[in-house]
Protein backbone atom coordinates (compact mmCIF):
# COMPACT_ATOMS: atom_id res chain seq x y z
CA UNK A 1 -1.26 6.36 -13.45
CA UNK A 2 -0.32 5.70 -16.95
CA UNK A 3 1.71 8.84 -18.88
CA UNK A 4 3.28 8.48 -22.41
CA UNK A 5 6.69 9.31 -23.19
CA UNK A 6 8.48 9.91 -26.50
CA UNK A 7 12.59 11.53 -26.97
CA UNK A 8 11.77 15.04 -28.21
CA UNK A 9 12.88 15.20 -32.20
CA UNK A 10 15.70 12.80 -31.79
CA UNK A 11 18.24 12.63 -34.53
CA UNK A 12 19.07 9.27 -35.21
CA UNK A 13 22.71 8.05 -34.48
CA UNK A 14 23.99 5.81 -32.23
CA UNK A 15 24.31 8.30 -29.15
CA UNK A 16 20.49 9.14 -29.14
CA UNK A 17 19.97 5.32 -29.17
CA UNK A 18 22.37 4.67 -25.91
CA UNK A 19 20.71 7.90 -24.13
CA UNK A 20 17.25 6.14 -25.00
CA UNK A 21 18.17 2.67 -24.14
CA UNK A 22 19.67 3.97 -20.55
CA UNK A 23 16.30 5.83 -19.94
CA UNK A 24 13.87 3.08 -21.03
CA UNK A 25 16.34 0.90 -18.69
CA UNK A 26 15.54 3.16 -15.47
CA UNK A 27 11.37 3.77 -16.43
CA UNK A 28 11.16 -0.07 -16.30
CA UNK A 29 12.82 0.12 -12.91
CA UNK A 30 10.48 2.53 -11.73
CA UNK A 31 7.61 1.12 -12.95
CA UNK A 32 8.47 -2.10 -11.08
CA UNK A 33 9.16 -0.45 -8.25
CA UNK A 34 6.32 1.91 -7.72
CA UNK A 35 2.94 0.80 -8.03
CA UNK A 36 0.72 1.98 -10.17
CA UNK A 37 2.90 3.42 -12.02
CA UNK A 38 3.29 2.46 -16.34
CA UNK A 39 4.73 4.40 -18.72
CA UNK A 40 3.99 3.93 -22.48
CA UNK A 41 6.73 5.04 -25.44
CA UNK A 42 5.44 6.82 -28.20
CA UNK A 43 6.87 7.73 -31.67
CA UNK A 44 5.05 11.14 -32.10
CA UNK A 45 5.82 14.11 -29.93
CA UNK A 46 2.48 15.52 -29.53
CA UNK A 47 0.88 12.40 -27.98
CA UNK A 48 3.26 12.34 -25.65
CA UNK A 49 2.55 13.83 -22.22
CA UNK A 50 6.37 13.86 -21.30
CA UNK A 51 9.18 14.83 -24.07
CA UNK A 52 12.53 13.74 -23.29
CA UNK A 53 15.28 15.97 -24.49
CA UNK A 54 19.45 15.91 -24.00
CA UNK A 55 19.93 19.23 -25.15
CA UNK A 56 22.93 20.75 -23.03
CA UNK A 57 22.02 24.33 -24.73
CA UNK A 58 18.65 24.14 -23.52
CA UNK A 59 17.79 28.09 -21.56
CA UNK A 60 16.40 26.26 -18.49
CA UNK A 61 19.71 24.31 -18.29
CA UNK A 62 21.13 20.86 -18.68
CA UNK A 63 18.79 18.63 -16.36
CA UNK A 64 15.25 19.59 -15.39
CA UNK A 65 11.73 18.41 -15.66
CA UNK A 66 8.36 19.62 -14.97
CA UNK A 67 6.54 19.01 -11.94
CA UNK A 68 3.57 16.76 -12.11
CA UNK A 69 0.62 18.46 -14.22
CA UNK A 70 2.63 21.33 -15.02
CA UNK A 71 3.90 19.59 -17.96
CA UNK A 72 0.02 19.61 -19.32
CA UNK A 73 0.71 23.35 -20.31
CA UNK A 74 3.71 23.13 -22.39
CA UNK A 75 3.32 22.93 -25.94
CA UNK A 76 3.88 20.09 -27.71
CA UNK A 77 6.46 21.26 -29.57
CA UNK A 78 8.78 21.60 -26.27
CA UNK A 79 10.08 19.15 -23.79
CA UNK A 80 8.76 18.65 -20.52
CA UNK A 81 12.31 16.80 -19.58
CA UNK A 82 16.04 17.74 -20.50
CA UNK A 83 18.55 14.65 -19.47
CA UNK A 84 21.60 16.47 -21.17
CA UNK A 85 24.11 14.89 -18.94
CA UNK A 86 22.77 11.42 -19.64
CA UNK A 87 26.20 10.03 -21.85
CA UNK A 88 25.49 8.81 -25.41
CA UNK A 89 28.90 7.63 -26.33
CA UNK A 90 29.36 4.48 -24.30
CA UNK A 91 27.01 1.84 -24.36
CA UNK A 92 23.11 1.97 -24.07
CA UNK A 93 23.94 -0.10 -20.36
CA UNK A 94 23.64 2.14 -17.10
CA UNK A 95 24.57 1.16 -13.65
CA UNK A 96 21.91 1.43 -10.89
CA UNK A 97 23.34 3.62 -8.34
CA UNK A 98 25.24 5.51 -10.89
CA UNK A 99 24.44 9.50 -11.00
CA UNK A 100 23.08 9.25 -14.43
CA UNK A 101 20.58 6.87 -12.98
CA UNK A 102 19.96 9.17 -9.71
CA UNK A 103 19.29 12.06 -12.73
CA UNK A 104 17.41 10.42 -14.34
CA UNK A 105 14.75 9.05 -11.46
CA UNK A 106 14.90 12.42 -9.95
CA UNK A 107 13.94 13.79 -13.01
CA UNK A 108 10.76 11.13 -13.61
CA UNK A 109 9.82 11.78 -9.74
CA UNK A 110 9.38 15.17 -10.80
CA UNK A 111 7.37 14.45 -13.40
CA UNK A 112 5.32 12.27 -10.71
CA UNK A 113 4.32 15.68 -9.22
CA UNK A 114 7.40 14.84 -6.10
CA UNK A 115 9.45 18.14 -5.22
CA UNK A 116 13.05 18.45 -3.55
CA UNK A 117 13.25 17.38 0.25
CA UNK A 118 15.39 19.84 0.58
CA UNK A 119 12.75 22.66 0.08
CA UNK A 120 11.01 20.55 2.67
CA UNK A 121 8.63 23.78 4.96
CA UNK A 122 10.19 22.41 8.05
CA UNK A 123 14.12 22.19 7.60
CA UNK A 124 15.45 23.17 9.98
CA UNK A 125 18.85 24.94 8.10
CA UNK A 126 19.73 27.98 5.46
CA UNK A 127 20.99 27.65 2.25
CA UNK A 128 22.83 30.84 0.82
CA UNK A 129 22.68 31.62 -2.62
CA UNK A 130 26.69 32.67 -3.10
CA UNK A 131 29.19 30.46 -3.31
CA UNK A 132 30.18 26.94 -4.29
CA UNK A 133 27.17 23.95 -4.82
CA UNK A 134 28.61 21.02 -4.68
CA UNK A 135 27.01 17.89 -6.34
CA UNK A 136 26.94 16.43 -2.93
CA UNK A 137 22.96 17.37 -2.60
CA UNK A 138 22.16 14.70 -4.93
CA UNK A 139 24.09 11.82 -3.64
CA UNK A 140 23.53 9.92 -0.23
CA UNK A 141 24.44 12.95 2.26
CA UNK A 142 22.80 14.59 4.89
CA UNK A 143 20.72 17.07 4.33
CA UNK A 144 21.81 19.32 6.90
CA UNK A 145 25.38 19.27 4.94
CA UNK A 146 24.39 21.86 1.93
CA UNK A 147 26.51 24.55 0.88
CA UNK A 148 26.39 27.56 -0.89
CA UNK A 149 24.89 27.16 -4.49
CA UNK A 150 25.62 30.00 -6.33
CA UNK A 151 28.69 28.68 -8.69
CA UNK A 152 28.09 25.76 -10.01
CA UNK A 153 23.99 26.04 -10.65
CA UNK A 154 25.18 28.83 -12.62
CA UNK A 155 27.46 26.42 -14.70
CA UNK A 156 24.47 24.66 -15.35
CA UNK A 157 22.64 27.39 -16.77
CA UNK A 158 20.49 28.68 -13.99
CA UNK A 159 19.66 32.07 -13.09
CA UNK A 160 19.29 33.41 -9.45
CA UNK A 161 15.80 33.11 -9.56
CA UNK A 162 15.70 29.53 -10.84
CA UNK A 163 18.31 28.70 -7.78
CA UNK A 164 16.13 30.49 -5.47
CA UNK A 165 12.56 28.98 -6.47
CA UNK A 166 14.55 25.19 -7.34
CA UNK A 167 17.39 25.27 -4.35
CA UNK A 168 17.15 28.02 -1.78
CA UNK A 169 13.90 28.93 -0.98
CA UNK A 170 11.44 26.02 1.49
CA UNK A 171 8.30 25.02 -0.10
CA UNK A 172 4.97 26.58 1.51
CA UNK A 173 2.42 24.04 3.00
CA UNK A 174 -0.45 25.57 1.43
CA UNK A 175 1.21 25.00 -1.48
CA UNK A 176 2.40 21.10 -1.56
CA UNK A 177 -0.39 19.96 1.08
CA UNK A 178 0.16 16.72 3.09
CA UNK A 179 3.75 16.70 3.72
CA UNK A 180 5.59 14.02 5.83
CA UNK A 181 6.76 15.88 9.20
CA UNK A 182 10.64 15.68 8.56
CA UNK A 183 12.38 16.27 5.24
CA UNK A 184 13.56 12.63 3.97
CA UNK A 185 17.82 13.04 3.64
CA UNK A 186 17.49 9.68 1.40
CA UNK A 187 15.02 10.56 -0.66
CA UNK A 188 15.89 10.54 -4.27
CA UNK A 189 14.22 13.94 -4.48
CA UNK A 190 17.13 15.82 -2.30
């Protein structure tokens, strides 16, 4: 699979240039580490099949992407990707490991067409939609250790029903097909 990438109408400074830098640092990764896998930069928004923003006042919040071929139907003149959180202001370098990198690989594996283990049909636990989300989904805890989510997906700009059809709500088998048999609590995708 090869899919072409560009950084939706960057300005250009010196923070757009680290932000880029740290992303073209993690697609090599991936692309070494999945086969099959290339992704080619291009200049021009509208030849690109994903558009990479880091707009923090974007309405479908701060770090998202679309999910495999659903980016096909956006227009060109819209990201696919927003990687607001990814830091501009130090240096283009980023750590493997670091939560900017986890962002940003989560956010390509969605772009892969991969959804969140924790939607996973057969979980086997609830998640409420009040309360307090802590960032602890997306780092290297157990699955069966969610919280609420309510509060802080909301500081991120979601709505209820984005937290419901993103977060709360288990994916359908008809709708995903094969599926592995247990949700994967070290999966990038959690």
């Amino acid at each position: 699979m090869r899919l072409t990438y560009s950084f939706f109408q960057p300005p250009d400074n010196a923070i757009q240039r680290n932000r880029e830098s740290k992303v073209d640092a993690v697609i090599k990764q991936i692309e070494e580490n999945v086969p099959g896998v290339k992704f080619d930069r291009v200049n021009e928004d509208s030849e690109a099949a994903v558009r990479i923003a880091f707009d923090n006042k974007h309405p479908h919040g701060k770090t998202w992407s679309r999910v495999g071929r659903e980016a096909e139907r956006v227009n060109s003149d819209e990201p696919t990707m927003n990687l607001s959180d990814v830091a501009g202001h130090d240096s283009g370098e980023i750590q493997e490991g670091s939560k900017e990198y986890g962002d940003i690989v989560h956010e390509f594996f969605h772009t892969l067409g991969m959804l969140h283990e924790h939607q996973h049909p057969e979980r086997k636990f609830t998640i409420s939609e009040t309360g307090i989300f802590t960032l602890n989904l997306y780092r290297n805890l157990e699955l069966m250790d969610l919280p609420a989510v309510g509060k802080d997906m909301k500081d991120e700009g979601w709505s209820k029903k984005n937290i419901r059809d993103n977060i709360v709500q288990k994916l359908k088998p008809n709708d995903i097909g094969p599926y592995s048999p247990q949700a994967d609590g070290s999966s990038c995708m959690k």
